[in-house]
Protein backbone atom coordinates (compact mmCIF):
# COMPACT_ATOMS: atom_id res chain seq x y z
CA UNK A 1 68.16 110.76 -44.20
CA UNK A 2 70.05 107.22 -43.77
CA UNK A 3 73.39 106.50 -45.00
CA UNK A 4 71.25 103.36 -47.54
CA UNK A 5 69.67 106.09 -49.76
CA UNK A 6 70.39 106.04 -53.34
CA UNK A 7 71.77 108.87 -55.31
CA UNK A 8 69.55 110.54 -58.17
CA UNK A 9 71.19 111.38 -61.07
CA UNK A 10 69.49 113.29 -64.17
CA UNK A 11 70.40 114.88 -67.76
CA UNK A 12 68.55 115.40 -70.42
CA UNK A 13 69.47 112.38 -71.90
CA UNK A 14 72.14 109.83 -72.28
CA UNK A 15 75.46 112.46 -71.49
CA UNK A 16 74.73 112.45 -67.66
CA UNK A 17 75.59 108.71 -67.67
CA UNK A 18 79.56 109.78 -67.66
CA UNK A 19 78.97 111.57 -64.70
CA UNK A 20 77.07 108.34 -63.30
CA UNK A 21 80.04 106.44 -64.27
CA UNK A 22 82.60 108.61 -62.16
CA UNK A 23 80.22 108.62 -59.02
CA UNK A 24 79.43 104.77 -59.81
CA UNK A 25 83.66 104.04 -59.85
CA UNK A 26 84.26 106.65 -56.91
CA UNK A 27 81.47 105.15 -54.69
CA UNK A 28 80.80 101.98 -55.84
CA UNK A 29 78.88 100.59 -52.41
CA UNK A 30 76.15 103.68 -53.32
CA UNK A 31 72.80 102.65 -55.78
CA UNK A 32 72.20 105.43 -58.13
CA UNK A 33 69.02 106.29 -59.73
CA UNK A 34 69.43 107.91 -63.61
CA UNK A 35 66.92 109.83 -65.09
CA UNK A 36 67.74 110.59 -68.67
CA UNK A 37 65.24 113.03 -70.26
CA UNK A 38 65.35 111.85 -73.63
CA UNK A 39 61.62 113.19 -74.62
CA UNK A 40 63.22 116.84 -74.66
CA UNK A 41 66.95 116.07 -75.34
CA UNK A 42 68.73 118.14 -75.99
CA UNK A 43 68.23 120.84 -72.96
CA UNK A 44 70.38 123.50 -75.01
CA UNK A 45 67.42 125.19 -77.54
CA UNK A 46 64.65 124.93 -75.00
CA UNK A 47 63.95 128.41 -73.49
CA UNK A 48 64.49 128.62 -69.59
CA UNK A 49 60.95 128.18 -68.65
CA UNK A 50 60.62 124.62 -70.10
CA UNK A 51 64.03 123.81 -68.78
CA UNK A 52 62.85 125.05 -65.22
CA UNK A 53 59.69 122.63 -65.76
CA UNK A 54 61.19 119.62 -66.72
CA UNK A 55 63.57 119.47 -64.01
CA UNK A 56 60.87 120.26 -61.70
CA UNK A 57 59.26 116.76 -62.75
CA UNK A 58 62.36 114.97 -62.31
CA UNK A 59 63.13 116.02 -58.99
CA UNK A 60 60.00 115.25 -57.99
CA UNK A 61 59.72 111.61 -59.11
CA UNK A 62 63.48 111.30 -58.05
CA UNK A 63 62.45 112.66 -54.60
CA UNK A 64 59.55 109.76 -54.70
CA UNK A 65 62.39 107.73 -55.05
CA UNK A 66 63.70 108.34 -51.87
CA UNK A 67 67.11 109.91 -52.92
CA UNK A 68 69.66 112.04 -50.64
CA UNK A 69 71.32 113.62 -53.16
CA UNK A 70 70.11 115.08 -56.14
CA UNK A 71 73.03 115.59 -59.23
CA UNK A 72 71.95 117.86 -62.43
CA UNK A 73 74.47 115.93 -64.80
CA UNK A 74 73.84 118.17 -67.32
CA UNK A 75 75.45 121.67 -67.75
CA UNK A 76 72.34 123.20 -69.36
CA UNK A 77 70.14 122.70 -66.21
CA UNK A 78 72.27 123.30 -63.90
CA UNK A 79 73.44 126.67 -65.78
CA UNK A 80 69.93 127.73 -66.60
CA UNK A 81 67.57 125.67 -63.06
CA UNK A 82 69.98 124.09 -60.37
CA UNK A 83 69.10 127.55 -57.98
CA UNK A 84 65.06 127.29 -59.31
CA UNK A 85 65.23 123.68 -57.60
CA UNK A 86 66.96 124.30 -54.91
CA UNK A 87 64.67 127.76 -53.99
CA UNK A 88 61.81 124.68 -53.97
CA UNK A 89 63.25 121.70 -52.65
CA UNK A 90 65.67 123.04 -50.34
CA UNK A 91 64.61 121.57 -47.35
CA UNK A 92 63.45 117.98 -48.96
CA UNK A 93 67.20 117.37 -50.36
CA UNK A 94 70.35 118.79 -51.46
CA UNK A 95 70.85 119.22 -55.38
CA UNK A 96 74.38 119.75 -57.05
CA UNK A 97 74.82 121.29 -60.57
CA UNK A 98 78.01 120.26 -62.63
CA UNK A 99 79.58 123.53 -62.94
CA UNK A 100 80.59 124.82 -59.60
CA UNK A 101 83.06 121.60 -59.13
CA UNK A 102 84.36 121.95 -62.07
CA UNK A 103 85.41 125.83 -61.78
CA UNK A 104 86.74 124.76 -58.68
CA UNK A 105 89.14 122.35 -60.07
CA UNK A 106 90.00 124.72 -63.00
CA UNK A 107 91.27 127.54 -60.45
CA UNK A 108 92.89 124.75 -58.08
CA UNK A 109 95.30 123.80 -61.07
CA UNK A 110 96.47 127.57 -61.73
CA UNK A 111 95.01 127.85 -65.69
CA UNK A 112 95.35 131.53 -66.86
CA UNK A 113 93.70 130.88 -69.85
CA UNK A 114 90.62 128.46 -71.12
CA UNK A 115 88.38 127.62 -73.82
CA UNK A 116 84.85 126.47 -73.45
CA UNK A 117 82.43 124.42 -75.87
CA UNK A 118 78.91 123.64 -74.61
CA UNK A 119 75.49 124.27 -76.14
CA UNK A 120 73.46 127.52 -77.07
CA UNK A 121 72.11 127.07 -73.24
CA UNK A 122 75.02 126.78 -71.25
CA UNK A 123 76.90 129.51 -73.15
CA UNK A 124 73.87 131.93 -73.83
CA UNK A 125 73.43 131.75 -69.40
CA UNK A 126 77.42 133.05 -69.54
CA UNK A 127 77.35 131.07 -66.04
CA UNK A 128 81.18 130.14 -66.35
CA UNK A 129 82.52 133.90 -66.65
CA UNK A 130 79.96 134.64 -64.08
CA UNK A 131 81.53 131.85 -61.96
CA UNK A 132 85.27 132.48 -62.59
CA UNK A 133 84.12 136.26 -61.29
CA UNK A 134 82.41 135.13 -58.05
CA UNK A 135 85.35 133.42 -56.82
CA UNK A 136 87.19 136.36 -58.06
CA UNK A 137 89.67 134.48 -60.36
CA UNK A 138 90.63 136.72 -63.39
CA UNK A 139 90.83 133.57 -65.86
CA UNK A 140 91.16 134.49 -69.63
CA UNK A 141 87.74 133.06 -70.75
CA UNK A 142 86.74 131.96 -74.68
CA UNK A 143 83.06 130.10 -75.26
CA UNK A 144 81.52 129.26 -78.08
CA UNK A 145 78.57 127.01 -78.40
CA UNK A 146 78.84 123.94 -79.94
CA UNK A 147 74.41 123.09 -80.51
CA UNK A 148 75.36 120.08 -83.02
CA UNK A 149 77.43 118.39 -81.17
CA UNK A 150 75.33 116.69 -78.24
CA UNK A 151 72.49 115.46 -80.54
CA UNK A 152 75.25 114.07 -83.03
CA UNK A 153 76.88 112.25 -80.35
CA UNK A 154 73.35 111.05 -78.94
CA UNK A 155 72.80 109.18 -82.05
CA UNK A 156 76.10 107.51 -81.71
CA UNK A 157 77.89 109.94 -84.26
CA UNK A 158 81.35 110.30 -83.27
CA UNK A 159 85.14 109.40 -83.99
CA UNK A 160 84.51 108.62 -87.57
CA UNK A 161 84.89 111.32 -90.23
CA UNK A 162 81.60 113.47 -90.13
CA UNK A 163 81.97 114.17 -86.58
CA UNK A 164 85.88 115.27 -87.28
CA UNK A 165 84.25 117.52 -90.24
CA UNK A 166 81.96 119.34 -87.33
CA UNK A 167 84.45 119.93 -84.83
CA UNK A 168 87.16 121.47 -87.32
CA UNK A 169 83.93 123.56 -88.11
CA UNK A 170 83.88 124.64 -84.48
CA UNK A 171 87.69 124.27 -83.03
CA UNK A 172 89.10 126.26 -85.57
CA UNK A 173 88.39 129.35 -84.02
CA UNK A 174 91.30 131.42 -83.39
CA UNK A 175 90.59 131.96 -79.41
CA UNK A 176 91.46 128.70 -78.91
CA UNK A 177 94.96 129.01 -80.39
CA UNK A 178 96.67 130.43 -76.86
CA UNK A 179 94.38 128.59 -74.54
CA UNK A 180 95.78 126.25 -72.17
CA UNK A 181 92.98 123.90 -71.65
CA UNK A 182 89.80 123.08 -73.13
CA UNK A 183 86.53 121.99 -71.09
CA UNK A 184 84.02 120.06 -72.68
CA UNK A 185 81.11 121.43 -70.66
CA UNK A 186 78.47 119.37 -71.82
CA UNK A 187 78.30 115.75 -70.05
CA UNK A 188 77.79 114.41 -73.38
CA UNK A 189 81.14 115.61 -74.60
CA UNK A 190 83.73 113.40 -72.76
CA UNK A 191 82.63 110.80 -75.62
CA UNK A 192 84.70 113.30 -78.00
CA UNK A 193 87.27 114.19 -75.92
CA UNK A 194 89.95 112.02 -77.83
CA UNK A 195 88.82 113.64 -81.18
CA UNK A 196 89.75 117.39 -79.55
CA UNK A 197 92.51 115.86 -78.02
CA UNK A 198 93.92 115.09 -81.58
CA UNK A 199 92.31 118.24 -82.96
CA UNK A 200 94.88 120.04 -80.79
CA UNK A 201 97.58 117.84 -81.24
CA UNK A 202 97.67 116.94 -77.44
CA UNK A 203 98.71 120.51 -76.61
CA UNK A 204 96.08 121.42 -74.65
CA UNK A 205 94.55 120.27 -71.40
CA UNK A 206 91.31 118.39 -72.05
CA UNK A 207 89.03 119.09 -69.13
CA UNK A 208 84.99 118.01 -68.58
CA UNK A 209 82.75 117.51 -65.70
CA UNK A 210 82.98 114.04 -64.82
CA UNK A 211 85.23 113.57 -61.95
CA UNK A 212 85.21 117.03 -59.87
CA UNK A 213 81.11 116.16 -60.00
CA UNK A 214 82.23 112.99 -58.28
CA UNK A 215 84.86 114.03 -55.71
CA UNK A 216 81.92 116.58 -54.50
CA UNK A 217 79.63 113.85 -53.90
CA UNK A 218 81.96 112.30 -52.03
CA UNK A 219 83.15 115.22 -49.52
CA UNK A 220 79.12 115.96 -49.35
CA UNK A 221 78.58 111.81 -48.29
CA UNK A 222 81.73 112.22 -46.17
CA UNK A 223 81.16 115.24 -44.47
CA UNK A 224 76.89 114.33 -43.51
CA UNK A 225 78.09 110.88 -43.00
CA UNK A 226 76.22 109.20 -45.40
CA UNK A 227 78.75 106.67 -47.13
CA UNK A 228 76.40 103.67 -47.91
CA UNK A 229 78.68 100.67 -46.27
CA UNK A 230 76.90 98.13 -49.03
CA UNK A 231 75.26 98.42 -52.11
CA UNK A 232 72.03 97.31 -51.09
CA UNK A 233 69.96 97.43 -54.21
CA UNK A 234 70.68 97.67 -57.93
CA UNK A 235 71.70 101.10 -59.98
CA UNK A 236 68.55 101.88 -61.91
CA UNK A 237 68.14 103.74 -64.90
CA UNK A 238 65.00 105.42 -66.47
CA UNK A 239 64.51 107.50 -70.06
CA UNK A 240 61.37 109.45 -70.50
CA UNK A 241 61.15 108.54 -74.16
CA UNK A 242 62.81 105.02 -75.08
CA UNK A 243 64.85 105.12 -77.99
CA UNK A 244 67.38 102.23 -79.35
CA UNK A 245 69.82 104.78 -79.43
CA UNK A 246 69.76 105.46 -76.01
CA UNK A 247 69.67 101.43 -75.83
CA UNK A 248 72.90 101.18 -78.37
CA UNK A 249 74.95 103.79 -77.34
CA UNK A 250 73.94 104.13 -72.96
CA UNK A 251 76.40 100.75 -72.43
CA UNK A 252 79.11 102.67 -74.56
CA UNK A 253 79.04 105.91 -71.92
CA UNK A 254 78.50 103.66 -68.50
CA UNK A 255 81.33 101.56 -69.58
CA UNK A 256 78.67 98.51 -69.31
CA UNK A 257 74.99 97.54 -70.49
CA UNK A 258 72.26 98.81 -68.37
CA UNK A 259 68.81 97.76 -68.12
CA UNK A 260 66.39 100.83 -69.14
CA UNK A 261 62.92 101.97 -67.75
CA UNK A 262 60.70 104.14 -69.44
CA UNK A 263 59.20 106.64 -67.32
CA UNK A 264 56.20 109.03 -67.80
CA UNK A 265 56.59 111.80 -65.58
CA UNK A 266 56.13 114.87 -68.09
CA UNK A 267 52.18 116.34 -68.52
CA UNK A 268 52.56 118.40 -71.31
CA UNK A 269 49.37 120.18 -71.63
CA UNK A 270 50.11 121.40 -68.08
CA UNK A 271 53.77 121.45 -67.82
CA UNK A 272 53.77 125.44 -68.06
C-alpha cells in the first residue's frame, strides 16, 4: 500500500457525496473514487441479503481500482454489511462504516439525550442503541425512520414547502421534544439539515455523519502513514444507473460540478 492510492468512497446513491466533500476539504492532496449506487437507491427497503450483494460488487470494482481505504458513506450499509465486507476483504483493505465515528463524537460531547432519523434500514438494524451499549454509554436514545425522505431529497425535493409538509409529518413526534440533539443519520440528510434546524427553532443540536467520517480517515492516513503529499490524479465519480438527477443535484451536495461515469458492475440474474 503507497501513500499515492486513492480513497474509495460508496453510497447508494448521491448522499455519500457529503461525506466525499468533508474527506475532499479535510484531505484535499488525496484522489477519491465515488461509487454512487443509483440502480438500487435507496439502500433502506432492500432486505439485508441484496444490501450484502451490492456492496460486495462495489468493493470489488473499487478494490480493482487500486484503493487503500474503503468508506461505506451510507448508514444503511454500513448498519446492515460494513462487518460482511470486512469478514471478506479483510486482508485486501480496510473498510470504514459511518456510524462508529459518529457515536464516537456523540459520547465525546457529553449528550444525555438524542434523537435519530434515518431509513427503515438503518433503524430496523437498531445498530445505534446497539452502539451507544458497546461503548457502555447509557445515552437516552429516540429513532424513528424517516423512508421518504432520502428518495425525496434524491430528486432534488427539499427546502421548498412539500418537503417542510413531510418533515412536520415526521419531527412532530413527541420524543423529540426533550432531546438535546438530533442526528441526521442518513448521508443524504445534511441537505435538510437547515429545514430541522428551523423545525426546532435552533434549539437543538443538529448532528450527521459528515465530518467525524472524515477526521477518521485522517487519524487512519496519519497513523499507517499514508497522507498522499500531492494529488496526483483527478477525484472520479461513477453511478451505476445515470440519471439527470444525479447530474442536477450531485454539484449541489459536492459543493461543485463533477464529471459522472456510468458503471456496470451489478449481474442481476446472479447477484444472489
Amino acid at each position: 500500500m503507497t501513500s499515492n492510492q486513492p480513497i474509495g468512497i460508496f453510497d447508494s446513491g448521491v448522499g455519500g457525496l457529503t461525506v466525499a466533500k468533508a474527506i475532499g476539504d479535510r484531505l484535499p492532496h488525496e484522489q477519491l473514487i465515488y461509487v454512487g449506487d443509483t440502480q438500487h437507491m435507496p439502500y433502506g427497503d432492500k432486505s439485508p441479503e441484496h444490501i450484502k450483494a451490492y456492496c460486495k460488487r462495489i468493493v470489488e470494482f473499487l478494490i480493482s481500482k487500486n484503493v487503500k481505504i474503503i468508506v461505506i458513506a451510507c448508514n444503511t450499509a454500513s448498519a446492515i454489511a460494513a462487518s460482511y465486507l470486512r469478514s471478506i476483504f479483510w486482508q485486501q483493505v480496510e473498510i470504514i462504516g459511518v456510524i462508529r465515528p459518529v457515536i464516537q463524537s456523540i459520547i465525546a460531547k457529553n449528550i444525555h439525550k438524542i434523537g435519530i432519523i434515518g431509513t427503515q434500514g438503518t433503524i430496523q438494524s437498531n445498530i445505534y442503541p446497539t452502539l451507544f451499549k458497546e461503548y457502555g454509554s447509557n445515552i437516552d436514545v429516540f429513532q424513528l425512520a424517516t423512508p421518504l425522505l432520502a428518495p425525496m431529497i434524491e430528486e432534488g425535493i427539499y427546502g421548498n414547502e412539500t418537503s417542510a409538509a413531510i418533515l412536520h409529518q415526521y419531527l412532530q413526534h413527541p420524543e423529540f421534544e426533550d432531546k438535546e440533539a438530533i442526528l441526521l443519520a442518513c448521508t443524504h440528510y445534511p441537505m435538510i439539515k437547515n429545514e430541522v434546524e428551523f423545525y426546532f427553532n435552533h434549539t437543538k443540536l443538529i448532528l450527521d455523519n459528515a465530518i467525524p467520517m472524515a477526521d477518521i480517515v485522517y487519524k487512519f492516513l496519519e497513523t499507517n502513514q499514508l497522507f498522499a503529499e500531492v494529488k496526483v490524479n483527478s477525484n472520479e465519480f461513477y453511478v451505476t444507473d445515470y440519471t439527470n438527477s444525479f447530474e442536477q443535484i450531485s454539484s449541489v451536495f459536492y459543493g461543485q460540478a463533477i464529471h459522472i461515469e456510468q458503471i456496470n458492475i451489478h449481474n442481476e440474474t446472479n447477484e444472489l
